[in-house]
PDB file of N, CA and C in Angstrom:
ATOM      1  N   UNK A   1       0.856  -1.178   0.000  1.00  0.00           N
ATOM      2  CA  UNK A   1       0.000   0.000   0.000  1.00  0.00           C
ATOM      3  C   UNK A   1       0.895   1.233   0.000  1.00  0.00           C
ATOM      4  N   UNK A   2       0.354   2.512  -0.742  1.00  0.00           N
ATOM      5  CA  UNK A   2       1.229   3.395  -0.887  1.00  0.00           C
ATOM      6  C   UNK A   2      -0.028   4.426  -0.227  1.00  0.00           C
ATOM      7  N   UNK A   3       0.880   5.499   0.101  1.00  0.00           N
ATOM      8  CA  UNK A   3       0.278   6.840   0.813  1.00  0.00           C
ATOM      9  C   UNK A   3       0.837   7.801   0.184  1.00  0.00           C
ATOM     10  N   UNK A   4      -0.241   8.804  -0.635  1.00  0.00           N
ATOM     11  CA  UNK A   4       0.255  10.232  -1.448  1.00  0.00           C
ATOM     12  C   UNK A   4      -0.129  11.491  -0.352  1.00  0.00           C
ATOM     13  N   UNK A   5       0.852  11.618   0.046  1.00  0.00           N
ATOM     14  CA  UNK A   5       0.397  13.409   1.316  1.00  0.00           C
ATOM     15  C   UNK A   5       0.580  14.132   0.756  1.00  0.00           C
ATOM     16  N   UNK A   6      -0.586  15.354   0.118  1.00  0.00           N
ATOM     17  CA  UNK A   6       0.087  16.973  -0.141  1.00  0.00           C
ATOM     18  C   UNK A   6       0.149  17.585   1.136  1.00  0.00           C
ATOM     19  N   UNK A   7       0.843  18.370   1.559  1.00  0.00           N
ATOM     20  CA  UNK A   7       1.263  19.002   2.848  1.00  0.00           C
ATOM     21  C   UNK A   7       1.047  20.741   1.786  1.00  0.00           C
ATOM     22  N   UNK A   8       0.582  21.620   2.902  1.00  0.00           N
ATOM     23  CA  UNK A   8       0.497  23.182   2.622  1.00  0.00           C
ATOM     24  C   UNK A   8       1.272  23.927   3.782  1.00  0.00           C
ATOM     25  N   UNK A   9       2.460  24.146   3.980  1.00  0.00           N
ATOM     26  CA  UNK A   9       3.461  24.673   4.697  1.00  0.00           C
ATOM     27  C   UNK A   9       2.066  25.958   5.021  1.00  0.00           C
ATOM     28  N   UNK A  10       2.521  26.005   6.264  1.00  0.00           N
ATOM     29  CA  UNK A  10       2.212  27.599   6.986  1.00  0.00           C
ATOM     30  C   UNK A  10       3.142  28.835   6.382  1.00  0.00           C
ATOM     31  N   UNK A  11       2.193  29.701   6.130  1.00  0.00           N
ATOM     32  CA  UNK A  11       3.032  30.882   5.811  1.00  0.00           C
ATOM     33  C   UNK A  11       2.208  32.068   6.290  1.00  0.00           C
ATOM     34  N   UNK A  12       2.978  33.083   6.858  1.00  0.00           N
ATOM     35  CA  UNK A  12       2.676  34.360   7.298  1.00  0.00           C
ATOM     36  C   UNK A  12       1.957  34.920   5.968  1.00  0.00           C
ATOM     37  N   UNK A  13       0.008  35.435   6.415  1.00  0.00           N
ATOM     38  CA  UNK A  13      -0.520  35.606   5.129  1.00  0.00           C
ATOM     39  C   UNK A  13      -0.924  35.169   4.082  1.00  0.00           C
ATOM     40  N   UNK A  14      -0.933  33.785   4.083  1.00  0.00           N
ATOM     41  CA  UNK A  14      -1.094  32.582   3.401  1.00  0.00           C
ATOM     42  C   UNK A  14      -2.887  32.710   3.350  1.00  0.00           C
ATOM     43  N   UNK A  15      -3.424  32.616   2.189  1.00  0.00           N
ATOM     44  CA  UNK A  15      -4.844  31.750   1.985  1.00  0.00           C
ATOM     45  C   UNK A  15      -4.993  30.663   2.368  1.00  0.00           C
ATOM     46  N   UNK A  16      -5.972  29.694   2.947  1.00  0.00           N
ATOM     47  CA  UNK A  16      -6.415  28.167   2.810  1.00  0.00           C
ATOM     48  C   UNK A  16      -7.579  28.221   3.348  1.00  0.00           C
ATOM     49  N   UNK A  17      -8.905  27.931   2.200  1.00  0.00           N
ATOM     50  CA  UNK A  17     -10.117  27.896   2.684  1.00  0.00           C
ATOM     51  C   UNK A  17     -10.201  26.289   3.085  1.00  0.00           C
ATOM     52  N   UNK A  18     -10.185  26.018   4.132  1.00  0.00           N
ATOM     53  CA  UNK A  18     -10.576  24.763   4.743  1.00  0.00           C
ATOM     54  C   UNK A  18     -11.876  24.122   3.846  1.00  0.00           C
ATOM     55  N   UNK A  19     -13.105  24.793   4.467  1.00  0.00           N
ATOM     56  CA  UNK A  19     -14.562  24.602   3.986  1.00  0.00           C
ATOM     57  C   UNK A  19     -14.266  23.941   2.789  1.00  0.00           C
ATOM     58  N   UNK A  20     -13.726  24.897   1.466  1.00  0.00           N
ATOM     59  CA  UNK A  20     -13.771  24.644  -0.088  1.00  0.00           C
ATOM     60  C   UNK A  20     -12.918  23.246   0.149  1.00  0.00           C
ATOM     61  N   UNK A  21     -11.770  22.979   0.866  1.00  0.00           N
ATOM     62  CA  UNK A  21     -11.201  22.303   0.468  1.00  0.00           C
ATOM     63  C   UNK A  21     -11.489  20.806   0.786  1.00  0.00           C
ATOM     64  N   UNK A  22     -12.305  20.667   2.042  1.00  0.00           N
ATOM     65  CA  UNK A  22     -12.768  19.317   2.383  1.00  0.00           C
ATOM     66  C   UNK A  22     -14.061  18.864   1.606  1.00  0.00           C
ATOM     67  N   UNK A  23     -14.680  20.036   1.380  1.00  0.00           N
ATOM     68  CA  UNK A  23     -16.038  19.900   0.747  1.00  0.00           C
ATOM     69  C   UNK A  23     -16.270  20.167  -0.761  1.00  0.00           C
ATOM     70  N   UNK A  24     -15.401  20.527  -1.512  1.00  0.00           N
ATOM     71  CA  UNK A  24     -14.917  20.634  -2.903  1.00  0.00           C
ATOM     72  C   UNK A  24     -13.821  20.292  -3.495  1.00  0.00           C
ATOM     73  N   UNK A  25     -12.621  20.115  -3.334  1.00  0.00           N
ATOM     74  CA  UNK A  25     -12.035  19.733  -3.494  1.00  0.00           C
ATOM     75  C   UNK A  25     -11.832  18.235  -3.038  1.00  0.00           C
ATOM     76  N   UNK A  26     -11.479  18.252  -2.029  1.00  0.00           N
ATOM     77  CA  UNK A  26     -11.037  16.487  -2.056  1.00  0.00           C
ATOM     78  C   UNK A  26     -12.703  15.742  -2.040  1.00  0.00           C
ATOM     79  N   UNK A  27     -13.500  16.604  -2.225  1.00  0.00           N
ATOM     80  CA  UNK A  27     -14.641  15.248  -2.457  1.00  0.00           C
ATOM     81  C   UNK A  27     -14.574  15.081  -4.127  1.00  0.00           C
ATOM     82  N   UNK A  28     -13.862  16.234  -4.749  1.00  0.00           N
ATOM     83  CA  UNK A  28     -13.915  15.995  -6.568  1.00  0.00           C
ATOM     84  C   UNK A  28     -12.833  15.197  -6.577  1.00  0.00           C
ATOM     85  N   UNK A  29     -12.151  14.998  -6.053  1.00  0.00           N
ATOM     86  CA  UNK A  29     -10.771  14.078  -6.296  1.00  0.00           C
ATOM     87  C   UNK A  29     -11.220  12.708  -5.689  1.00  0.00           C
ATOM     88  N   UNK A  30     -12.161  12.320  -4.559  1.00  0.00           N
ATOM     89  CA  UNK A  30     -12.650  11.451  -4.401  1.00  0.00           C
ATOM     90  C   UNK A  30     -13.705  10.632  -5.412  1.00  0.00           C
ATOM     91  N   UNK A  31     -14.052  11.610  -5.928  1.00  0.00           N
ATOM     92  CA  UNK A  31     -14.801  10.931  -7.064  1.00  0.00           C
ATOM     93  C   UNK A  31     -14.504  10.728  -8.282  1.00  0.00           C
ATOM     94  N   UNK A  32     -13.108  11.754  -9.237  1.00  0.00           N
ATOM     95  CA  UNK A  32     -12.055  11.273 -10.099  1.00  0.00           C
ATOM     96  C   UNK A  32     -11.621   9.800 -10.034  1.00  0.00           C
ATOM     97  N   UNK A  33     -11.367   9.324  -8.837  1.00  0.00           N
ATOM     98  CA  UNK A  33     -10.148   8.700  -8.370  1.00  0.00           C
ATOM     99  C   UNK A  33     -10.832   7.481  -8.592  1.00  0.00           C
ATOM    100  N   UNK A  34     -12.350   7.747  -7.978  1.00  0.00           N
ATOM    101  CA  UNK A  34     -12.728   6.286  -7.682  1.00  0.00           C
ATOM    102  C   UNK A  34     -12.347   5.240  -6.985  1.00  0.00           C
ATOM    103  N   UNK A  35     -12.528   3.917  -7.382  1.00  0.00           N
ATOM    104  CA  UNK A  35     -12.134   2.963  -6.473  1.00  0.00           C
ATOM    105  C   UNK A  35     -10.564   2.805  -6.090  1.00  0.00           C
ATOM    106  N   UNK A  36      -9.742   3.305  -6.727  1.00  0.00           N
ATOM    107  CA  UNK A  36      -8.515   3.439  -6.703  1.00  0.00           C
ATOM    108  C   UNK A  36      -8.327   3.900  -5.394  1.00  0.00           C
ATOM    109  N   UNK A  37      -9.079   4.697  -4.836  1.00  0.00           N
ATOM    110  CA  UNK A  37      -8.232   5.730  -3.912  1.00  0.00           C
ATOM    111  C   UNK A  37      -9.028   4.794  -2.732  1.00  0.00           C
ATOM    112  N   UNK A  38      -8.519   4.144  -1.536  1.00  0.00           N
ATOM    113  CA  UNK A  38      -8.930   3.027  -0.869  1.00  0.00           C
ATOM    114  C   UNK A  38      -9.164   4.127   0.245  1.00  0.00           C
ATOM    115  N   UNK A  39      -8.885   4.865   0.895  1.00  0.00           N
ATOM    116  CA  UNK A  39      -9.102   5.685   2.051  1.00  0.00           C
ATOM    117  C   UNK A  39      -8.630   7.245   1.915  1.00  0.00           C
ATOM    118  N   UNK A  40      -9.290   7.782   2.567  1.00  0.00           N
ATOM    119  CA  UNK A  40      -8.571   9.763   2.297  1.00  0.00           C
ATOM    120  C   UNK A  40      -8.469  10.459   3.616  1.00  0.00           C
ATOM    121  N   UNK A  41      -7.634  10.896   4.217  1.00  0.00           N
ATOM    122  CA  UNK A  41      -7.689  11.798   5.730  1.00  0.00           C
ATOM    123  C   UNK A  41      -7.302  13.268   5.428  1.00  0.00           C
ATOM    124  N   UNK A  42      -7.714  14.131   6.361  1.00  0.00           N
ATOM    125  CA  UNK A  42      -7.383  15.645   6.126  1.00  0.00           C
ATOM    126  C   UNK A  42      -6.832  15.838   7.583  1.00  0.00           C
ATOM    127  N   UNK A  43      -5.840  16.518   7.049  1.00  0.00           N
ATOM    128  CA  UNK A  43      -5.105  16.886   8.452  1.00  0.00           C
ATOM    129  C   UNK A  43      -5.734  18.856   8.937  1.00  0.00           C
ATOM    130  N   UNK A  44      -6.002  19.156   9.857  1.00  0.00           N
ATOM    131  CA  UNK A  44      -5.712  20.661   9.682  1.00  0.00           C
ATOM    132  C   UNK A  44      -4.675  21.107  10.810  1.00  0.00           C
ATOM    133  N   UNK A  45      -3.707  21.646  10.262  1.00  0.00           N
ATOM    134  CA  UNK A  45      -2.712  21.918  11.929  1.00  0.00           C
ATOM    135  C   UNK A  45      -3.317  22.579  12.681  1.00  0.00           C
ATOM    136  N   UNK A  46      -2.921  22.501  14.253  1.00  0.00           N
ATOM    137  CA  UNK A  46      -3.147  22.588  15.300  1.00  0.00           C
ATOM    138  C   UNK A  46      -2.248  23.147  16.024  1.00  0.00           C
ATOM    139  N   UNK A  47      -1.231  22.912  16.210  1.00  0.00           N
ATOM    140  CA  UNK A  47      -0.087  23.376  16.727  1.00  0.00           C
ATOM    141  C   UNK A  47       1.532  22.698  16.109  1.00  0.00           C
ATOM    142  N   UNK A  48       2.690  23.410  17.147  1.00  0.00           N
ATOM    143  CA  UNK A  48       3.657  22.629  16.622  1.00  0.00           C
ATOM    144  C   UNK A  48       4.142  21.703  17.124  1.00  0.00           C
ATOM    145  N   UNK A  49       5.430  21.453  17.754  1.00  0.00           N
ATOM    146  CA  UNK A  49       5.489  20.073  19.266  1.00  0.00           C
ATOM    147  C   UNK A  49       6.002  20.994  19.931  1.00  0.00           C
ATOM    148  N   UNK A  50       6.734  22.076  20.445  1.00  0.00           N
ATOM    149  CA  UNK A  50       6.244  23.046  21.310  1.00  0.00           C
ATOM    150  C   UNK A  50       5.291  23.387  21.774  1.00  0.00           C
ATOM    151  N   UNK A  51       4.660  23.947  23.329  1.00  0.00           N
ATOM    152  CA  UNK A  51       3.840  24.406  23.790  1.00  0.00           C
ATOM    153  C   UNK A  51       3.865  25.832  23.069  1.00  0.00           C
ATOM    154  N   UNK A  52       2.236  26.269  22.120  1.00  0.00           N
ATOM    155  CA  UNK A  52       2.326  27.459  22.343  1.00  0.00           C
ATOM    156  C   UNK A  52       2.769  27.576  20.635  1.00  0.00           C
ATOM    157  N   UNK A  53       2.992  26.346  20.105  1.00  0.00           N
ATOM    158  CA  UNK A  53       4.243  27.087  18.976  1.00  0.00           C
ATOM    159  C   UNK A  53       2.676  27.117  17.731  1.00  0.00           C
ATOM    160  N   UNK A  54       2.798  27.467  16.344  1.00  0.00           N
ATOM    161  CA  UNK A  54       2.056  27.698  15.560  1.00  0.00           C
ATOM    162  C   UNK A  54       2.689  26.199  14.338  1.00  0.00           C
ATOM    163  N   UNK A  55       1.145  25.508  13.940  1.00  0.00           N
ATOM    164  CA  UNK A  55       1.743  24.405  13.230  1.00  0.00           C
ATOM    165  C   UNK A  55       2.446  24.596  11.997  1.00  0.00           C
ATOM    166  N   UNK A  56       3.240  23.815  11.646  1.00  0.00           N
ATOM    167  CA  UNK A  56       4.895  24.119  10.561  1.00  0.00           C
ATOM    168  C   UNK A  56       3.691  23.579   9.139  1.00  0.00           C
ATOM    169  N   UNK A  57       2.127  23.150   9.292  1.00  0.00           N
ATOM    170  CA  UNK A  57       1.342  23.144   7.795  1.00  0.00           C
ATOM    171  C   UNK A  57      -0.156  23.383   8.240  1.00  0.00           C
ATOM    172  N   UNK A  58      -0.464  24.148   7.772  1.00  0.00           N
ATOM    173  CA  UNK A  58      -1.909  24.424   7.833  1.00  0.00           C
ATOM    174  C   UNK A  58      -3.116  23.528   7.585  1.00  0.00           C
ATOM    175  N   UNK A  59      -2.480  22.542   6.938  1.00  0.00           N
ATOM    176  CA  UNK A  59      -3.292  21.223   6.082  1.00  0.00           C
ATOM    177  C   UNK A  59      -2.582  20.184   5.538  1.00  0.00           C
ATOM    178  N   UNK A  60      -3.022  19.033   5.167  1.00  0.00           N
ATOM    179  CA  UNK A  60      -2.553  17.788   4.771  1.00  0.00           C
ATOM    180  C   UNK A  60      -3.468  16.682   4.476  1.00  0.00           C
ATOM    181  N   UNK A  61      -3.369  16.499   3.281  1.00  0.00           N
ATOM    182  CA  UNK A  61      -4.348  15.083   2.994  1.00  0.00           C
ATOM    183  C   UNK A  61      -3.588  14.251   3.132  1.00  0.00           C
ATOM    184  N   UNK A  62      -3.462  12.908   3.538  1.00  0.00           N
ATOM    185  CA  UNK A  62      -2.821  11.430   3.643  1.00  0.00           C
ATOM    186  C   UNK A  62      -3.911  10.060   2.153  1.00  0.00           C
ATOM    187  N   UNK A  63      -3.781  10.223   0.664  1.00  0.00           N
ATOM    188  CA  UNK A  63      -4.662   9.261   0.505  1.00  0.00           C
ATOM    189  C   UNK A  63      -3.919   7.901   0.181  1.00  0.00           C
ATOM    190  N   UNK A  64      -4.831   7.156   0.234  1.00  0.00           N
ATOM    191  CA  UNK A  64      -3.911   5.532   0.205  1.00  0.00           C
ATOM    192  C   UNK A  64      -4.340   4.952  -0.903  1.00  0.00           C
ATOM    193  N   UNK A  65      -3.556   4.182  -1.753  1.00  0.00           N
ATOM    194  CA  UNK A  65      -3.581   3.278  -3.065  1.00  0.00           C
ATOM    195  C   UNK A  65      -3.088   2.266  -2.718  1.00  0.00           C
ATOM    196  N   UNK A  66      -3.437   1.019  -3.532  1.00  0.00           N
ATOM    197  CA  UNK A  66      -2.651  -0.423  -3.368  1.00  0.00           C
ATOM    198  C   UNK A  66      -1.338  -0.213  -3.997  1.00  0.00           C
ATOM    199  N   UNK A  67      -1.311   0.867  -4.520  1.00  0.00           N
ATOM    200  CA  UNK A  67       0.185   0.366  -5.038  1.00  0.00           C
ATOM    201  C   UNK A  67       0.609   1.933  -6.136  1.00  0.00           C
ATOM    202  N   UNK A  68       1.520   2.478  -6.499  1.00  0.00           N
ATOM    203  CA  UNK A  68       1.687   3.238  -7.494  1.00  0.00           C
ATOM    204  C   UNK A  68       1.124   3.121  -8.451  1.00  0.00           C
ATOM    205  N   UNK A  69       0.716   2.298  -9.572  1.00  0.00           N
ATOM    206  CA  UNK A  69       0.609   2.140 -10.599  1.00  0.00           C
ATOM    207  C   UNK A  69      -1.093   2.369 -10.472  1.00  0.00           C
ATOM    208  N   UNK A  70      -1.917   1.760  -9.690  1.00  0.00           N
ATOM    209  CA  UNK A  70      -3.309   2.066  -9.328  1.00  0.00           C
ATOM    210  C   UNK A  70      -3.093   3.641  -9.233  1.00  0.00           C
ATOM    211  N   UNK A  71      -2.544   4.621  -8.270  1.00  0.00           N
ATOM    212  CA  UNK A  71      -2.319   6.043  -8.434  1.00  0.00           C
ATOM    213  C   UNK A  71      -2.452   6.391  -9.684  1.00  0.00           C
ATOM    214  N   UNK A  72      -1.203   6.066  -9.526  1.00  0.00           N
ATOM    215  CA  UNK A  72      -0.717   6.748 -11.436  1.00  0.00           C
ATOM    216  C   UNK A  72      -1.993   6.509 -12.419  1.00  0.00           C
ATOM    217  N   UNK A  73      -2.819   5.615 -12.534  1.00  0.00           N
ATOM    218  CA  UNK A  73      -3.802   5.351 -13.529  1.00  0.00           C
ATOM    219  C   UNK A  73      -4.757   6.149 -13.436  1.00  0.00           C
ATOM    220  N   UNK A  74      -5.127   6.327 -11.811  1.00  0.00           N
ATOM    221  CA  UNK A  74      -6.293   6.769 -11.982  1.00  0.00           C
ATOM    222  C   UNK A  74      -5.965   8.249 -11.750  1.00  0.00           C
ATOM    223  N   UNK A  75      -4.707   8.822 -11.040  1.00  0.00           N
ATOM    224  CA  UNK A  75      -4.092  10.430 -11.032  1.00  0.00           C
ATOM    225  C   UNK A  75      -4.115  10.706 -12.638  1.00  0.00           C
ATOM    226  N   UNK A  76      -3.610  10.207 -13.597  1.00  0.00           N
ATOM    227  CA  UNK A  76      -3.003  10.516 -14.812  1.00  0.00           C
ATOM    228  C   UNK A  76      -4.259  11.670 -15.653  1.00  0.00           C
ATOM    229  N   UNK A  77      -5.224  10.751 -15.652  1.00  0.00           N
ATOM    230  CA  UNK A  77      -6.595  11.698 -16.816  1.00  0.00           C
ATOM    231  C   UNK A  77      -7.232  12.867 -16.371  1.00  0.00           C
ATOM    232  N   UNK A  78      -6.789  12.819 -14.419  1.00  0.00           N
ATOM    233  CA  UNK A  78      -7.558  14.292 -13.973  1.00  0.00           C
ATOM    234  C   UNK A  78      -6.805  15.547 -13.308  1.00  0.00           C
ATOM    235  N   UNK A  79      -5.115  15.023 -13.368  1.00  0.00           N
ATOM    236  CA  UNK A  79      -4.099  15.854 -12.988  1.00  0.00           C
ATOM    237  C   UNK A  79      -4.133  17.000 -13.099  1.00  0.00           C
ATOM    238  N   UNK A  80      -4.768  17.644 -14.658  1.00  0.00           N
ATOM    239  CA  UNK A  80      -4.725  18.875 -14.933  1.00  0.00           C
ATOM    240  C   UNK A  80      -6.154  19.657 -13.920  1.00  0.00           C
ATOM    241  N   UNK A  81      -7.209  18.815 -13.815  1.00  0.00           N
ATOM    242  CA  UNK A  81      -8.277  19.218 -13.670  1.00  0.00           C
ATOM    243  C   UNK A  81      -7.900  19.581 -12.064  1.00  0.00           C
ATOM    244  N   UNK A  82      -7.335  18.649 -11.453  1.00  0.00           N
ATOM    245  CA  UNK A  82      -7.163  18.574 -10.093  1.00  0.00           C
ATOM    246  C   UNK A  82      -6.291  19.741 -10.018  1.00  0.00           C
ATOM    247  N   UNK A  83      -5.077  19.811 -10.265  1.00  0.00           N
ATOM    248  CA  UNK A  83      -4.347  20.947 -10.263  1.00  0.00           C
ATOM    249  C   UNK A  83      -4.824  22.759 -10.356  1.00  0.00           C
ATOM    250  N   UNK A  84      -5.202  22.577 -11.160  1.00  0.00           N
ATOM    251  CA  UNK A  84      -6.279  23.559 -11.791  1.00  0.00           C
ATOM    252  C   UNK A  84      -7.372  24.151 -10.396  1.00  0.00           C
ATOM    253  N   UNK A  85      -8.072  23.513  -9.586  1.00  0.00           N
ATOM    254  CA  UNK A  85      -8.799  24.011  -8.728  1.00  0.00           C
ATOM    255  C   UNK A  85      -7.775  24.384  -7.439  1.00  0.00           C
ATOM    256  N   UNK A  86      -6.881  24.046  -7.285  1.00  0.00           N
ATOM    257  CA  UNK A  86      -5.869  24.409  -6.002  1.00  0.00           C
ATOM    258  C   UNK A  86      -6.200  26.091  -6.129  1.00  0.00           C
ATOM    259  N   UNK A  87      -6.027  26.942  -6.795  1.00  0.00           N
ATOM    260  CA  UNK A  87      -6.228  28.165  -6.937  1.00  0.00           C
ATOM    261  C   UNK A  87      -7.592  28.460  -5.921  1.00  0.00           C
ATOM    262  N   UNK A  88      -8.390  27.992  -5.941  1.00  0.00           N
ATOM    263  CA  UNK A  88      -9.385  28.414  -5.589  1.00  0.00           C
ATOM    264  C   UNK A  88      -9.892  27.985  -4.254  1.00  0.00           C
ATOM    265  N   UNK A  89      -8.636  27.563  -3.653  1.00  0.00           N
ATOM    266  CA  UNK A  89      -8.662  27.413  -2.357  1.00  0.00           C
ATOM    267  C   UNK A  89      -7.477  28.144  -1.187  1.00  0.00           C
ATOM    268  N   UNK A  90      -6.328  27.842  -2.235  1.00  0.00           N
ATOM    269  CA  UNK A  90      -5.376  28.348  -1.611  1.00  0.00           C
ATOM    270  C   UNK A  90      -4.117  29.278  -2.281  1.00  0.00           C
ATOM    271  N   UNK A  91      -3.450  30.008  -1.799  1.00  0.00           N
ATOM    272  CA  UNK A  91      -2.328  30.707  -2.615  1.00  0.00           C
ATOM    273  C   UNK A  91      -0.796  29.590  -2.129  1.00  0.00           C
ATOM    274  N   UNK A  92      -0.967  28.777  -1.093  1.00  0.00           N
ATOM    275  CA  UNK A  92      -0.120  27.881  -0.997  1.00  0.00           C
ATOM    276  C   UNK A  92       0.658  26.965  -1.863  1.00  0.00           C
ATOM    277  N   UNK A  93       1.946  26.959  -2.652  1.00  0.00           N
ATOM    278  CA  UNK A  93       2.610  26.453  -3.023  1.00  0.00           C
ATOM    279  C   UNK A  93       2.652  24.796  -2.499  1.00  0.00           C
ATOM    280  N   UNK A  94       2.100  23.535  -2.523  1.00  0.00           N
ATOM    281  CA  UNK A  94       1.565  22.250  -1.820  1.00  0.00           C
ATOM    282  C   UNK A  94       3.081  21.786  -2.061  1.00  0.00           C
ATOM    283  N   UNK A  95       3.156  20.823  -1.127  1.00  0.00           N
ATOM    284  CA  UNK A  95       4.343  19.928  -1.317  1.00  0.00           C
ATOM    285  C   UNK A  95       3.779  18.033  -1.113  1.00  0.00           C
ATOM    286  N   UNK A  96       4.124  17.896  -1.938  1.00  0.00           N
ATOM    287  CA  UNK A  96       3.837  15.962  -2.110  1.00  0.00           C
ATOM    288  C   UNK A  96       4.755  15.209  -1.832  1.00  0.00           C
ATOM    289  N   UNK A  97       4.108  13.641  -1.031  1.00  0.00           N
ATOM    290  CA  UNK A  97       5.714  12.758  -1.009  1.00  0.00           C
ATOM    291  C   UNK A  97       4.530  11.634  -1.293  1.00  0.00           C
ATOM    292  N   UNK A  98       5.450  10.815  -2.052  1.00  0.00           N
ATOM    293  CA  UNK A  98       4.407   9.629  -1.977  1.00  0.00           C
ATOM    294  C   UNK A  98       5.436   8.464  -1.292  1.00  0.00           C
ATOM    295  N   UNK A  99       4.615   7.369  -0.364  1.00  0.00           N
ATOM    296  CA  UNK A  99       5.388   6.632   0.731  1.00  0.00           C
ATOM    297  C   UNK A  99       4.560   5.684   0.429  1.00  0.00           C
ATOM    298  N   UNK A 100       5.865   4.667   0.982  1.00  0.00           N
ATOM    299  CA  UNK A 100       4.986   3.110   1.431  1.00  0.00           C
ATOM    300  C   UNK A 100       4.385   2.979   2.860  1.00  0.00           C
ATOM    301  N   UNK A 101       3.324   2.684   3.074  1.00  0.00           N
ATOM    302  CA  UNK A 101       3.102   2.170   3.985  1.00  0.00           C
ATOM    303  C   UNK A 101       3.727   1.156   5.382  1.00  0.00           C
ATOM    304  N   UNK A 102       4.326   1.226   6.268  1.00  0.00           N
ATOM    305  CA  UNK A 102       4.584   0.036   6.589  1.00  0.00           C
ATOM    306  C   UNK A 102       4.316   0.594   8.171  1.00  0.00           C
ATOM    307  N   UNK A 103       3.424  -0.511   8.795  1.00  0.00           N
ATOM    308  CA  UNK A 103       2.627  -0.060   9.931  1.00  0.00           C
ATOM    309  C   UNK A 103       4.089  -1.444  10.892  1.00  0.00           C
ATOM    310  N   UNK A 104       3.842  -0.534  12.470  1.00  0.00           N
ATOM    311  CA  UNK A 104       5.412  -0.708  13.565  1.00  0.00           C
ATOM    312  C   UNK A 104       4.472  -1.293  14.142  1.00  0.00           C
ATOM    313  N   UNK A 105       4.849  -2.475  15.135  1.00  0.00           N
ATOM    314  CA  UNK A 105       4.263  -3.529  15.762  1.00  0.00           C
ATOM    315  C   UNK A 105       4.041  -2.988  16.875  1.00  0.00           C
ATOM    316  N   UNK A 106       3.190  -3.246  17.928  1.00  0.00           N
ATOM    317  CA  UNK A 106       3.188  -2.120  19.279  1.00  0.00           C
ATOM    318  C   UNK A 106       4.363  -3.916  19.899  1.00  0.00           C
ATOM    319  N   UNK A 107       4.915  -2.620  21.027  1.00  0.00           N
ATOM    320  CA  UNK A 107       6.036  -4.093  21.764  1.00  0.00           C
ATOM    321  C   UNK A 107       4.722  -4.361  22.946  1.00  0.00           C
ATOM    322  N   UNK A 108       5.345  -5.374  23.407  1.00  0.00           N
ATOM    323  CA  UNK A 108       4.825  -5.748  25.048  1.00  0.00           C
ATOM    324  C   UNK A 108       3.756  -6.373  24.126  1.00  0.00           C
TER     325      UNK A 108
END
């Protein structure tokens, strides 16, 4: 299983309509994606790991695929479309990592 995160760094003055973005945006990418996309989470920061400190991203989706190539198939035909609405939520420059999955055993 693979995990695609866009992360939106905090910035002094920064746009990010939350609302648009849980409720227009990632529900249009939820429905692009289709069955491909096996689960979707939204992060919104909260803080930093300091008491007090301001969070280092304002937002973050986590979505999960079986594998790259499921991504890639079903990312490929709506990339532009998807891309294309970021404007209208945020002036944030997004940053992506795509990861494998691999879940840590609890000890004891």
């Amino acid at each position: 299983m693979i995990k695609v995160s866009v992360l939106y760094p905090a910035a002094e003055g920064a746009r990010f309509d939350m609302d648009y973005y849980v409720d227009r945006h990632v529900a249009m990418i939820a429905e692009l994606l289709g069955a491909a996309l096996l689960d979707v989470e939204i992060d919104q920061g909260l803080a930093g790991a300091a008491p007090g400190s301001q969070p280092p991203f304002v937002a973050a989706v986590h979505m999960y695929f079986e594998s790259m190539a499921s991504f890639q198939t079903a990312f490929a035909p709506h990339a532009k479309a998807i891309r294309k609405d970021v404007s209208a939520y945020t002036d944030i420059q997004p940053q992506t990592q795509i990861a494998t999955v691999v879940r840590a055993r609890k000890q004891g």
